[in-house]
Protein backbone atom coordinates (compact mmCIF):
# COMPACT_ATOMS: atom_id res chain seq x y z
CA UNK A 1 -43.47 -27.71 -120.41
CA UNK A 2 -46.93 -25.77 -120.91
CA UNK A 3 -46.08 -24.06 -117.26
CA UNK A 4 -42.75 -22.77 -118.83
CA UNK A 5 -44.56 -21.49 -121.66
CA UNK A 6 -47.01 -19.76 -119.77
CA UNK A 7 -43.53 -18.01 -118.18
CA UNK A 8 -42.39 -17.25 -121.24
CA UNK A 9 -45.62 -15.60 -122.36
CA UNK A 10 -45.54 -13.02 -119.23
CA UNK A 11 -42.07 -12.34 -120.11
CA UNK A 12 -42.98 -11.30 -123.60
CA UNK A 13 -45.91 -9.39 -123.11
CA UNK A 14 -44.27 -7.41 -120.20
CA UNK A 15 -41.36 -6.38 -122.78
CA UNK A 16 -43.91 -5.70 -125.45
CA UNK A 17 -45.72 -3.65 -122.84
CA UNK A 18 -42.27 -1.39 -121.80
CA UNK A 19 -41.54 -1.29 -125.88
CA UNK A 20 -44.88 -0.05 -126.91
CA UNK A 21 -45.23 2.51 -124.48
CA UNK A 22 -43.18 5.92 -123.26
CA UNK A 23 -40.55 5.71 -120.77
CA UNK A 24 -41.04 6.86 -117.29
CA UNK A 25 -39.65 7.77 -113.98
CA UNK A 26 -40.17 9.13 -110.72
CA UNK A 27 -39.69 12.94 -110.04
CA UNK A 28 -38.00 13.65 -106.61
CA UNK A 29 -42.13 13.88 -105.20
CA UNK A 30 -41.81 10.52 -106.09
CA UNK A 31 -44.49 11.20 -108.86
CA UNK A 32 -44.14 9.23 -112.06
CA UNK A 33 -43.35 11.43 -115.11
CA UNK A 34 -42.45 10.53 -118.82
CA UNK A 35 -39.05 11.04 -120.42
CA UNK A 36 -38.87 14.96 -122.13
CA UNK A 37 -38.97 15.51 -125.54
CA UNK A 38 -36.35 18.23 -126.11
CA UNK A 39 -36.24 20.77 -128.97
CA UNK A 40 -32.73 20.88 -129.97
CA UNK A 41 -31.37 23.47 -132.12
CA UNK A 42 -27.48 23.61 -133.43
CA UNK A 43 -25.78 25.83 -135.02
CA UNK A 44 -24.28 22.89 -137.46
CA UNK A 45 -27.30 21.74 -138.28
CA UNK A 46 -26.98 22.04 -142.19
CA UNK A 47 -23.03 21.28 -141.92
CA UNK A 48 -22.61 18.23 -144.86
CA UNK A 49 -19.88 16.95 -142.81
CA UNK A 50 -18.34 14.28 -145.38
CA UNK A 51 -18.30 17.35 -147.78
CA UNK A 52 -17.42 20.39 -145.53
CA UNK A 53 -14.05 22.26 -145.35
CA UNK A 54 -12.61 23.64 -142.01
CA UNK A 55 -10.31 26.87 -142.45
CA UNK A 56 -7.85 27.52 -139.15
CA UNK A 57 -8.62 31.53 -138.48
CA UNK A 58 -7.32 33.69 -136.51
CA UNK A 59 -9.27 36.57 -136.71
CA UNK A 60 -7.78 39.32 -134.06
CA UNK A 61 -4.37 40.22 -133.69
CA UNK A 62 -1.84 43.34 -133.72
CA UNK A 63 0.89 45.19 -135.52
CA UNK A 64 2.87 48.15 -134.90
CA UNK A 65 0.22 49.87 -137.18
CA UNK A 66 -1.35 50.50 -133.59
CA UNK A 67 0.46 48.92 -130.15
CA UNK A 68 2.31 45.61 -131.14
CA UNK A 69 6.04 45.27 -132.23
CA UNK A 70 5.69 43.13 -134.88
CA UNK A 71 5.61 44.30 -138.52
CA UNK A 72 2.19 43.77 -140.52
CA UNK A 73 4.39 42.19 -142.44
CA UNK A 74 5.88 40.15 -140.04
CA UNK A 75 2.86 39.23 -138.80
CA UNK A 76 1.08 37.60 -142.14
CA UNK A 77 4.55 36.16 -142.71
CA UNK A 78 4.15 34.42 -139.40
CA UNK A 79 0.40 33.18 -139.31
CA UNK A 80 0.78 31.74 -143.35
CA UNK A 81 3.82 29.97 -141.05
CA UNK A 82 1.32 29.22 -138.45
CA UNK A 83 -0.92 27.51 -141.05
CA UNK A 84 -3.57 29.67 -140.84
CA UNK A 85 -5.90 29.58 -143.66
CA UNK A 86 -7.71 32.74 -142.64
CA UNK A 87 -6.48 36.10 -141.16
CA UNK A 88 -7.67 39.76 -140.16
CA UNK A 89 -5.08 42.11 -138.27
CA UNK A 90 -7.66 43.92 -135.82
CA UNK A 91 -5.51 47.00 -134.34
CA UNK A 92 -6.73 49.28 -132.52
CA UNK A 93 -8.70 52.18 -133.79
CA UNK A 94 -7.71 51.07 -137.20
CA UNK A 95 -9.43 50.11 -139.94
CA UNK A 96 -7.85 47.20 -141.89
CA UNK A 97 -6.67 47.47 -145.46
CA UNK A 98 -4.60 45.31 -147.97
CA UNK A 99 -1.48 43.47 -146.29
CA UNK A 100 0.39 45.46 -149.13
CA UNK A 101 -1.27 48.96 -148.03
CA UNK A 102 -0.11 51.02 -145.11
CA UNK A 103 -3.15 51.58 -143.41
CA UNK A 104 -4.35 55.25 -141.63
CA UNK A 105 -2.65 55.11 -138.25
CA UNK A 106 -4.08 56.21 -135.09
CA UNK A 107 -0.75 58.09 -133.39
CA UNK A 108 -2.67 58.37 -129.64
CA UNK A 109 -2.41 54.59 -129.66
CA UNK A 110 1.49 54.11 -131.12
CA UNK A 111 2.83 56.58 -128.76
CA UNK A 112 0.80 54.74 -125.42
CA UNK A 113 3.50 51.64 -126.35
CA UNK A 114 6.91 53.71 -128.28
CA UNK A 115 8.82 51.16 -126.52
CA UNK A 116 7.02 48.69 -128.70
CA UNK A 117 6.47 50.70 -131.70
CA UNK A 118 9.02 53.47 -131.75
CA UNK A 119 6.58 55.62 -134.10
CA UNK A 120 8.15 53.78 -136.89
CA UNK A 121 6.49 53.84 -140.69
CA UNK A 122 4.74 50.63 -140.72
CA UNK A 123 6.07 47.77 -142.77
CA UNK A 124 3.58 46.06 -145.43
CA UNK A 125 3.91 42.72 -147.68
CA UNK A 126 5.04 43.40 -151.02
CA UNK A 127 2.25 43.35 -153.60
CA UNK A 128 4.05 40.00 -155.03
CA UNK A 129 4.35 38.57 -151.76
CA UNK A 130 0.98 38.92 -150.96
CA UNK A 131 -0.41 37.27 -153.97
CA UNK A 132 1.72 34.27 -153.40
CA UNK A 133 0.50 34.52 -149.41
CA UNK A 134 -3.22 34.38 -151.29
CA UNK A 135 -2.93 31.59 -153.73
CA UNK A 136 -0.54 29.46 -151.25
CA UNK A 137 2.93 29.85 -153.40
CA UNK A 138 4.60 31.23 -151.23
CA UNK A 139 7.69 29.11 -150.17
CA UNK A 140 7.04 27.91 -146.12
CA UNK A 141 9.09 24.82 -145.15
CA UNK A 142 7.00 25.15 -141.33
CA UNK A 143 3.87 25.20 -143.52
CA UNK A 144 4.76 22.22 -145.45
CA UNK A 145 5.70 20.63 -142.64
CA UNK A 146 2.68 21.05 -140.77
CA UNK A 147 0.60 20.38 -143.89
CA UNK A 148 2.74 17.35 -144.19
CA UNK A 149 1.55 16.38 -140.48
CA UNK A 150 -2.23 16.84 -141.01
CA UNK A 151 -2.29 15.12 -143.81
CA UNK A 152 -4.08 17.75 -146.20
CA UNK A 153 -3.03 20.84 -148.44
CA UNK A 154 -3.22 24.30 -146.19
CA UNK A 155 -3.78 26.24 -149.74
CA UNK A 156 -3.43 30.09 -149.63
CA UNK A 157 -4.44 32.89 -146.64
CA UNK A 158 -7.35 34.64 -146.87
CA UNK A 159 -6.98 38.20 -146.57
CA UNK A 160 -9.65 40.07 -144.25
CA UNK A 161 -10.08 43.57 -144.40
CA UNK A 162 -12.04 46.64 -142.80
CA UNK A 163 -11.52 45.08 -139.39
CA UNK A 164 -11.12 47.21 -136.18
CA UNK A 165 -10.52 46.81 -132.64
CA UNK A 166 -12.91 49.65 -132.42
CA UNK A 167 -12.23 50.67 -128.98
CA UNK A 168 -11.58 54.18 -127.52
CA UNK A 169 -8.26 54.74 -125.25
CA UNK A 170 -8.93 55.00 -121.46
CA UNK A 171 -6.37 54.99 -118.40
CA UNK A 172 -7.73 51.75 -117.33
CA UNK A 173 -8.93 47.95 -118.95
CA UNK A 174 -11.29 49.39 -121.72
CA UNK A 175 -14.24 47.67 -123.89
CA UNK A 176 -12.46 46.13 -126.83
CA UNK A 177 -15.28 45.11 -129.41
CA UNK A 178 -13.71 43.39 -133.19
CA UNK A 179 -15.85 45.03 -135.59
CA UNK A 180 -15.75 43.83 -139.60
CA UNK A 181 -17.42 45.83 -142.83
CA UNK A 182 -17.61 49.01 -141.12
CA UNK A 183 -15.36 52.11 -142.22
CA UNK A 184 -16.08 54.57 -139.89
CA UNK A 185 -16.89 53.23 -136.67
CA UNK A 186 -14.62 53.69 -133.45
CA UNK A 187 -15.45 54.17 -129.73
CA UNK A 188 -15.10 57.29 -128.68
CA UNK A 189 -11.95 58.06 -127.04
CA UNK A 190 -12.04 58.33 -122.92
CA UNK A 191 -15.22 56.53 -122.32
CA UNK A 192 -14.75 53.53 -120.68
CA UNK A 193 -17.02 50.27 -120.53
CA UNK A 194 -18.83 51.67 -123.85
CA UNK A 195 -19.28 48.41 -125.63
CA UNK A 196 -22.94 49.38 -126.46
CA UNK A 197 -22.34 52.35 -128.56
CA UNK A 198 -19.90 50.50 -130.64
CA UNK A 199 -22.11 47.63 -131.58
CA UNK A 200 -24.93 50.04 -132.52
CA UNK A 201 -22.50 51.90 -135.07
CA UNK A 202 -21.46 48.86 -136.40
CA UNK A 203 -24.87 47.58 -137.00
CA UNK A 204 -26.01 50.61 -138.77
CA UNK A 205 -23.28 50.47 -141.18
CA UNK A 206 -24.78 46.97 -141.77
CA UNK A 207 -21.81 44.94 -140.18
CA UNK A 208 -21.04 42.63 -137.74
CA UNK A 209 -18.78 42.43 -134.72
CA UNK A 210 -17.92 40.38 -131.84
CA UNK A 211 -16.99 41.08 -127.80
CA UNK A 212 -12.90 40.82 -127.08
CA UNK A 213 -11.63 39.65 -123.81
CA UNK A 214 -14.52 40.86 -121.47
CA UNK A 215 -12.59 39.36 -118.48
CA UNK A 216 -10.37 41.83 -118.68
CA UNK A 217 -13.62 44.77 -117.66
CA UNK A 218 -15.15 42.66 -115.44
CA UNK A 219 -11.47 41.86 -113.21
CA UNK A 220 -8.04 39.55 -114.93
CA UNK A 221 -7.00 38.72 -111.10
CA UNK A 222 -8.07 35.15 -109.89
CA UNK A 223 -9.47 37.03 -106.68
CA UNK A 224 -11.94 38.38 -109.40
CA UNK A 225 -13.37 35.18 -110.10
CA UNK A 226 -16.77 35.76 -107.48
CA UNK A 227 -17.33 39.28 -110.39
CA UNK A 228 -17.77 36.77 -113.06
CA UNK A 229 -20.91 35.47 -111.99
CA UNK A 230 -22.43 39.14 -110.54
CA UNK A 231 -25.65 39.79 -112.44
CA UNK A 232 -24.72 43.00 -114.17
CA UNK A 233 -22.01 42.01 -116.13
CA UNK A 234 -24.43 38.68 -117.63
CA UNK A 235 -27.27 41.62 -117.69
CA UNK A 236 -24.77 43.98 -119.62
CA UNK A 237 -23.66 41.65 -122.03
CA UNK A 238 -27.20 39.56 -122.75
CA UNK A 239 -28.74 42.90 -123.54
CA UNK A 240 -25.95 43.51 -126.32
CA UNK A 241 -26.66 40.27 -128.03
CA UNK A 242 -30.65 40.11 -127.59
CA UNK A 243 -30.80 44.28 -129.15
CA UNK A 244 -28.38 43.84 -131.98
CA UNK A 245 -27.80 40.11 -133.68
CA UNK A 246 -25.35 41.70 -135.42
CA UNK A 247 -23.05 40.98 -132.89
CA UNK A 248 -22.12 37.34 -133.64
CA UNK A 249 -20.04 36.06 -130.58
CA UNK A 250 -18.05 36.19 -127.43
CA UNK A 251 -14.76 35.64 -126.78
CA UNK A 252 -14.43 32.49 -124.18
CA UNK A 253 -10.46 32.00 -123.96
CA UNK A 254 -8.60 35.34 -123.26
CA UNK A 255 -8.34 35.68 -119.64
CA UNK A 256 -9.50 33.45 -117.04
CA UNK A 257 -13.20 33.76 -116.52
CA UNK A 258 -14.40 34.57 -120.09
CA UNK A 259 -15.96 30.98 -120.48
CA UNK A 260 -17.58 31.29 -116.65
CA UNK A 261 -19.28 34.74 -118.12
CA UNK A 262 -20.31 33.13 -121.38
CA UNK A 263 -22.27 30.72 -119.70
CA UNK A 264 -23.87 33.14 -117.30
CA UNK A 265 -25.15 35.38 -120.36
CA UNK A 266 -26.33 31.90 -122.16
CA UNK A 267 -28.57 31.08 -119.16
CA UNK A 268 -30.02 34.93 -119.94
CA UNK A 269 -29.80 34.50 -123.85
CA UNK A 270 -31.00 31.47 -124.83
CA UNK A 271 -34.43 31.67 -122.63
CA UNK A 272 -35.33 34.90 -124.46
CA UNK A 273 -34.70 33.44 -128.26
CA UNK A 274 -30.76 34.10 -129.16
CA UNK A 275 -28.07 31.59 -128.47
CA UNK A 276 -24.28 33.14 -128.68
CA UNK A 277 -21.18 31.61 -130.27
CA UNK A 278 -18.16 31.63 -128.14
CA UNK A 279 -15.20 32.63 -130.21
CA UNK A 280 -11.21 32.42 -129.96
CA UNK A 281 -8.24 34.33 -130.95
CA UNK A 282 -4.74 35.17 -130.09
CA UNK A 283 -4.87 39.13 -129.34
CA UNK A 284 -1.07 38.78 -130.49
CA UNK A 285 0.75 41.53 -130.18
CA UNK A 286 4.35 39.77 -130.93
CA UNK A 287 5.14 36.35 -132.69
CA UNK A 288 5.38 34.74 -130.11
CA UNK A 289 1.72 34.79 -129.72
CA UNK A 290 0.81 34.46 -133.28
CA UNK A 291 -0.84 30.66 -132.32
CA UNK A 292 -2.56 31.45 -128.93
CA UNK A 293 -6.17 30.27 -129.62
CA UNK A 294 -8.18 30.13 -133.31
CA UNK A 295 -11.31 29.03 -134.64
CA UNK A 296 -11.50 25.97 -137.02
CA UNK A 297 -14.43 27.46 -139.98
CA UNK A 298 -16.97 25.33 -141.31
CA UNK A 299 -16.88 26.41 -144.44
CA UNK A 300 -17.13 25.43 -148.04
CA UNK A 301 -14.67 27.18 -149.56
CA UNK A 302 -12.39 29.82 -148.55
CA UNK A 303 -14.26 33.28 -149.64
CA UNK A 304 -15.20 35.91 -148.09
CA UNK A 305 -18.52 35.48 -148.83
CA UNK A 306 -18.54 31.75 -147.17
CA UNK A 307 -16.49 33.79 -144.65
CA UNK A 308 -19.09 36.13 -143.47
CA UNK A 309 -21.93 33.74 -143.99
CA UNK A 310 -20.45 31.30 -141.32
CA UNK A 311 -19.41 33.65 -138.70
CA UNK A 312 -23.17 35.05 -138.62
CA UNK A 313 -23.96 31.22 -138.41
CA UNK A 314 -21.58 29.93 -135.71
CA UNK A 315 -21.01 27.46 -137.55
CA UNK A 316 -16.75 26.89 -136.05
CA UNK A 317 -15.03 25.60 -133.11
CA UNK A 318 -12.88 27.32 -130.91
CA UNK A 319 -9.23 26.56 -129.94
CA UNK A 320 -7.19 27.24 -127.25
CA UNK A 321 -3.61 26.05 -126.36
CA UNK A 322 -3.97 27.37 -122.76
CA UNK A 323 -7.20 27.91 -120.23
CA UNK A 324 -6.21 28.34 -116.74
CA UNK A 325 -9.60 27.76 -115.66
CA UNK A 326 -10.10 24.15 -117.05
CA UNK A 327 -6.54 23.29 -117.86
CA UNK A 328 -4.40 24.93 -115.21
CA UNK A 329 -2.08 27.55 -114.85
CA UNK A 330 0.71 26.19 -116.14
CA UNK A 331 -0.34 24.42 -119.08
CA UNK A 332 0.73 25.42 -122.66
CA UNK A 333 -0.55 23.44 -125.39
CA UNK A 334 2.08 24.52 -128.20
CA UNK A 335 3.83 21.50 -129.99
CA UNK A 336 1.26 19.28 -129.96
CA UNK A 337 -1.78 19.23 -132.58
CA UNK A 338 -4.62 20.59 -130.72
CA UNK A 339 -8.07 19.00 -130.03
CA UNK A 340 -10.48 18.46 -133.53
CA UNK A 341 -13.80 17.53 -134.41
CA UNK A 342 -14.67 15.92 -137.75
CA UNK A 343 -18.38 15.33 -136.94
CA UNK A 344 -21.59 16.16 -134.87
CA UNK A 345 -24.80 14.59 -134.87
CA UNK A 346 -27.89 15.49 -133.57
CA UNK A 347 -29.97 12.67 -132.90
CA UNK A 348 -33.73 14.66 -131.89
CA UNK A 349 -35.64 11.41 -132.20
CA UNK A 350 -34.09 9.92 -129.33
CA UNK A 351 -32.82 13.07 -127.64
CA UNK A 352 -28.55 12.05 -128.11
CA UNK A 353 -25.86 14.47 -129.04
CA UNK A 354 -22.14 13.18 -130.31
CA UNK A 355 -19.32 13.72 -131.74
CA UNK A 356 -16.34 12.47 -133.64
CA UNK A 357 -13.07 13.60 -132.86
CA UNK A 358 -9.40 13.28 -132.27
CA UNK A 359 -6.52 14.64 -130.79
CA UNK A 360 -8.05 14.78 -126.67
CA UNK A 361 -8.34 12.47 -123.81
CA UNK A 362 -10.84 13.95 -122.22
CA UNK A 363 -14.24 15.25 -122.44
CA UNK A 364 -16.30 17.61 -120.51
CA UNK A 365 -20.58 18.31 -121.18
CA UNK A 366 -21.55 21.95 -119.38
CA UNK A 367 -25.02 23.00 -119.34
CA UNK A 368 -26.02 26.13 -117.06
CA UNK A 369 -22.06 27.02 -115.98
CA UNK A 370 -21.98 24.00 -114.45
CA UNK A 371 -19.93 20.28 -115.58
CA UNK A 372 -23.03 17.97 -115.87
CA UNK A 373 -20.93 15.29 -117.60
CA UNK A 374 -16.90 14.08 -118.03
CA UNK A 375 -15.01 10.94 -118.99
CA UNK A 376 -12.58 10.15 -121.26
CA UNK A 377 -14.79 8.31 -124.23
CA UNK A 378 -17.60 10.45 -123.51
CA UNK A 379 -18.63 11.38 -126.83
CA UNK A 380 -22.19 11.57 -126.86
CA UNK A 381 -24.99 12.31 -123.68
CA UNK A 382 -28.61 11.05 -123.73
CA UNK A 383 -30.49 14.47 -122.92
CA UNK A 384 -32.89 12.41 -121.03
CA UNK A 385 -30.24 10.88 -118.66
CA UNK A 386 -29.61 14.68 -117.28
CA UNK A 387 -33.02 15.89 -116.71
CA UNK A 388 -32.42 17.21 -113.36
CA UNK A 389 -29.25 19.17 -114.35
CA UNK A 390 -30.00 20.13 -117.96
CA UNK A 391 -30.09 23.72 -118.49
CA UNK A 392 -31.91 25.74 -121.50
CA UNK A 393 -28.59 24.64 -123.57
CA UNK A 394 -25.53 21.87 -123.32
CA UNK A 395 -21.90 22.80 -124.52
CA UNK A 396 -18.98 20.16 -124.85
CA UNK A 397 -15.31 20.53 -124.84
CA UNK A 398 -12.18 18.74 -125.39
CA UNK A 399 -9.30 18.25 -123.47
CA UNK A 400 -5.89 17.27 -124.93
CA UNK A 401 -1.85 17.95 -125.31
CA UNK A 402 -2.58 20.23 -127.00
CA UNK A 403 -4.77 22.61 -125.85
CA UNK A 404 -8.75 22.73 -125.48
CA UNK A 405 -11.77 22.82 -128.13
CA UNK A 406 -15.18 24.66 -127.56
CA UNK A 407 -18.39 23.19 -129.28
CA UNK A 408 -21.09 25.93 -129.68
CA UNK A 409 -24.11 25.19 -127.65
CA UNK A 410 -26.63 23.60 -128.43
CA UNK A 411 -29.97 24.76 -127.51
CA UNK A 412 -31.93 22.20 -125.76
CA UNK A 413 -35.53 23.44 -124.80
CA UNK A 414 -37.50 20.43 -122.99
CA UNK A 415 -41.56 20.63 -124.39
CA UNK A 416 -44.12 21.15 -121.94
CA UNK A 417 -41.44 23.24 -119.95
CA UNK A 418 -41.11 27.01 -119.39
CA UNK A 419 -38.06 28.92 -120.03
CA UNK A 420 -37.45 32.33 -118.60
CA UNK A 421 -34.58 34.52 -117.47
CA UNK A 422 -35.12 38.16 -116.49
CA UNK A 423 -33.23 40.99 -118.10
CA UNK A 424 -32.93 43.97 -116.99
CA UNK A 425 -31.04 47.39 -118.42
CA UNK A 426 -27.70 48.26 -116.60
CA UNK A 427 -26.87 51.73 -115.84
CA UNK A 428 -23.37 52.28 -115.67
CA UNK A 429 -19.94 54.68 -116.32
CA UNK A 430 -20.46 54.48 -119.60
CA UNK A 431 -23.80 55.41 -119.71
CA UNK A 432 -22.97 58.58 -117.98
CA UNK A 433 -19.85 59.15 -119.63
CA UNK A 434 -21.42 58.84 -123.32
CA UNK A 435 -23.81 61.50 -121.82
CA UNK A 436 -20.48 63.59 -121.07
CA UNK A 437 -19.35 63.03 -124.47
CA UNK A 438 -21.96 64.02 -126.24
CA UNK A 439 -22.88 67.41 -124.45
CA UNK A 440 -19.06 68.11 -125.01
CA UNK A 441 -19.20 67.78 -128.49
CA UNK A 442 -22.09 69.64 -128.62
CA UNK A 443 -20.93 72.66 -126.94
CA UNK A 444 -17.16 72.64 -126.92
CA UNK A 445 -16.14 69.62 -129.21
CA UNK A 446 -15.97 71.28 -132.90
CA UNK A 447 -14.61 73.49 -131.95
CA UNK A 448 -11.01 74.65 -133.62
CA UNK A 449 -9.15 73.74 -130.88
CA UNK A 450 -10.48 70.82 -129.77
CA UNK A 451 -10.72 69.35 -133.64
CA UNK A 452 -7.41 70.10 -133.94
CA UNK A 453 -6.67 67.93 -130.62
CA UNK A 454 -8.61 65.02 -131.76
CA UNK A 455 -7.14 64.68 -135.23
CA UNK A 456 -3.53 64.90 -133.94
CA UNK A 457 -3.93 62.79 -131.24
CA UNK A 458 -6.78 60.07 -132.83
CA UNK A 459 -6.33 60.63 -136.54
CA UNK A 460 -10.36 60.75 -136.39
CA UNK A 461 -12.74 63.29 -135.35
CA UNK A 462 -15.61 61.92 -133.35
């Protein structure tokens, strides 16, 4: 009996031993190391999750104002359908007014697609209309429906204005850059790959913008894919978002590789203080492609104010019902109710990250570009149990029927380790052609002719 105590003593005091001290391991030196303490920063930290609302948004998409053939009117008329709760038509070269107000046209743009638009006037709400669209009277039997399926009220649209796809027309795949509170500012017309200029306008008319479909510049064909990881299209971008933080995200879901370059300018970002939301939209330019990809706003009520305040934040998830990089070619999410998330927690005193959720059956963890975790139930990673593949930041999705969902990353920065990534300034077309541009104006540009060229053919003078 006493020897089995004396057993039972070693025991004990061995556990209390492992309790009362840090956790170690062997490094692949076969050195013993403790566990990292990591530094994790989210951008819904804050969020009171039993309290906070989340607004479906779409906030980029076309009318025949610029290159689309749907009507502005048929286009509000078919996201309030959609259940969106939030909505800014972004066409091109145009700055966005009241769904009731014809806003200035740019005729360059509607004559590059008359098959589409014909030059037609364009078509607004009706003042009553719109208020109804507003305050959620307006009569929608698919919006009722779909309102009936989620189980909550979908409420009114919020109507965003003075938005712009401020890019400048060019014979090839141009910059595209979504621009919001700005009056004035549009690329200038011909220069192509001049995303930099744009974002500097915007800034200094103190408002805020994010990049649109950057896949398409850096190559849309699958035999592009090898571009998307080439160090000068990371550099390019990085050097956007570490200059101006005025530019608040990146689109991850419009062509194929957006996600694969969001990742790679992360890994340049993040290192050098500035983490950047991935966004999603629909770039519709018909209804059938009014419910593409959204973002799902943490917000706590639907103003503009709470509007603007979250996407400087990051605080949303983005939505997409097709991804041929993660979800194949073929796949199309529409009919089904797409992946959600009703909660994240950040557990920093023991290093775990979760999630609640619903509507996916699978989940994916991606830190550095690269899957470091997958399962079906996996809805929460122990930092410490992915040391050796954990990058400056981790990212989760969700897979489902009915589409995919993008968490923001969060930025996980181990202590007693040192972060660096090396930027550099990229000299490129645009940087020569801006030079072009400029001397043009300067010499030739004003004058009658040439003034007279630009207004008829832009409806702007740059």
């Amino acid at each position: 009996m006493k020897k089995a105590k004396k057993v039972l003593c070693v025991v004990l005091s061995i556990l209390l031993v492992f309790t009362c001290t840090s956790v170690a391991f062997a490094d692949d030196s076969g050195e013993v190391r403790e566990e990292y303490t990591y530094n994790i920063s989210s951008p819904y930290d804050g969020i009171d999750w039993d309290n906070i609302n989340q607004y479906k948004a779409d906030l980029h998409s076309h009318t025949d104002a610029s290159d689309a053939d749907q009507t502005i009117e048929e286009n509000v008329k078919s996201h309030y359908d959609l259940g969106y709760q939030i909505l800014a038509i972004s066409d091109h070269a145009v700055i966005g007014e009241r769904w009731d107000v014809v806003p200035e046209t740019v005729p360059l743009y509607r004559f590059f697609k008359f098959s589409r638009t014909e030059m037609r006037d364009p078509v607004v709400l009706t003042s009553e209309d719109r208020e109804q669209i507003i305050n959620g009277t307006y009569e929608s039997a698919a919006r009722d429906a779909l309102a009936e399926q989620l189980g909550y009220d979908l409420g009114g649209m919020l109507e965003i204005t003075r938005s712009c796809e401020a890019n400048g027309a060019t014979p090839i795949n141009d910059c595209h850059i979504n621009t919001f509170n700005c009056e004035s500012v549009r690329a200038k017309m011909g220069v192509y790959g001049d995303f930099e200029s744009v974002v500097e306008d915007c800034d200094a008319e103190g408002g805020f913008s994010f990049l649109d479909h950057v896949g398409e510049y850096v190559g849309r064909n699958p035999e592009d894919h090898y571009r998307a990881y080439e160090p000068y299209y990371s550099n390019k971008f990085a050097n956007i978002f570490l200059d101006y933080e005025s530019c608040v995200a990146f689109d991850v879901n419009s062509t194929r590789y957006d996600s694969v370059i969001w990742d790679e300018i992360l890994k340049k970002t993040i290192p050098n203080g500035r983490n950047v939301p991935g966004i999603a939209f629909t770039d519709s330019h018909g209804l059938d492609g009014n419910d593409w990809a959204f973002i799902m706003m943490l917000m706590p009520e639907l103003t503009y104010e709470a509007f603007e305040a979250c996407m400087r934040s990051g605080a949303w998830f983005s939505v997409g019902r097709v991804d041929k990089l993660y979800l194949g070619e073929d796949f199309d999410g529409h009919g089904n109710l797409p992946p959600a998330v009703s909660r994240v927690d950040v557990d920093r005193e023991n290093n775990v990250i979760s999630f609640e959720g619903s509507e996916y059956d699978y989940v994916q963890w991606i830190s550095g570009g690269k899957i470091i975790a997958e399962g079906a139930g996996l809805t929460g990673i122990d930092l410490n149990d992915y040391e050796d593949e954990l990058d400056c930041y981790v990212r989760f999705q969700l897979l489902g029927p009915g589409g995919i969902l993008y968490s923001q990353p969060f930025v996980t920065m181990a202590e007693g380790v040192e972060y660096s990534a090396d930027i550099y300034v990229t000299l490129d077309l645009s940087t020569f052609m801006r030079l072009f541009v400029d001397f043009f104006n300067a010499t030739f540009g004003h004058g009658i002719i040439a003034t007279i060229l630009k207004k008829l053919l832009w409806n702007h003078v740059w």
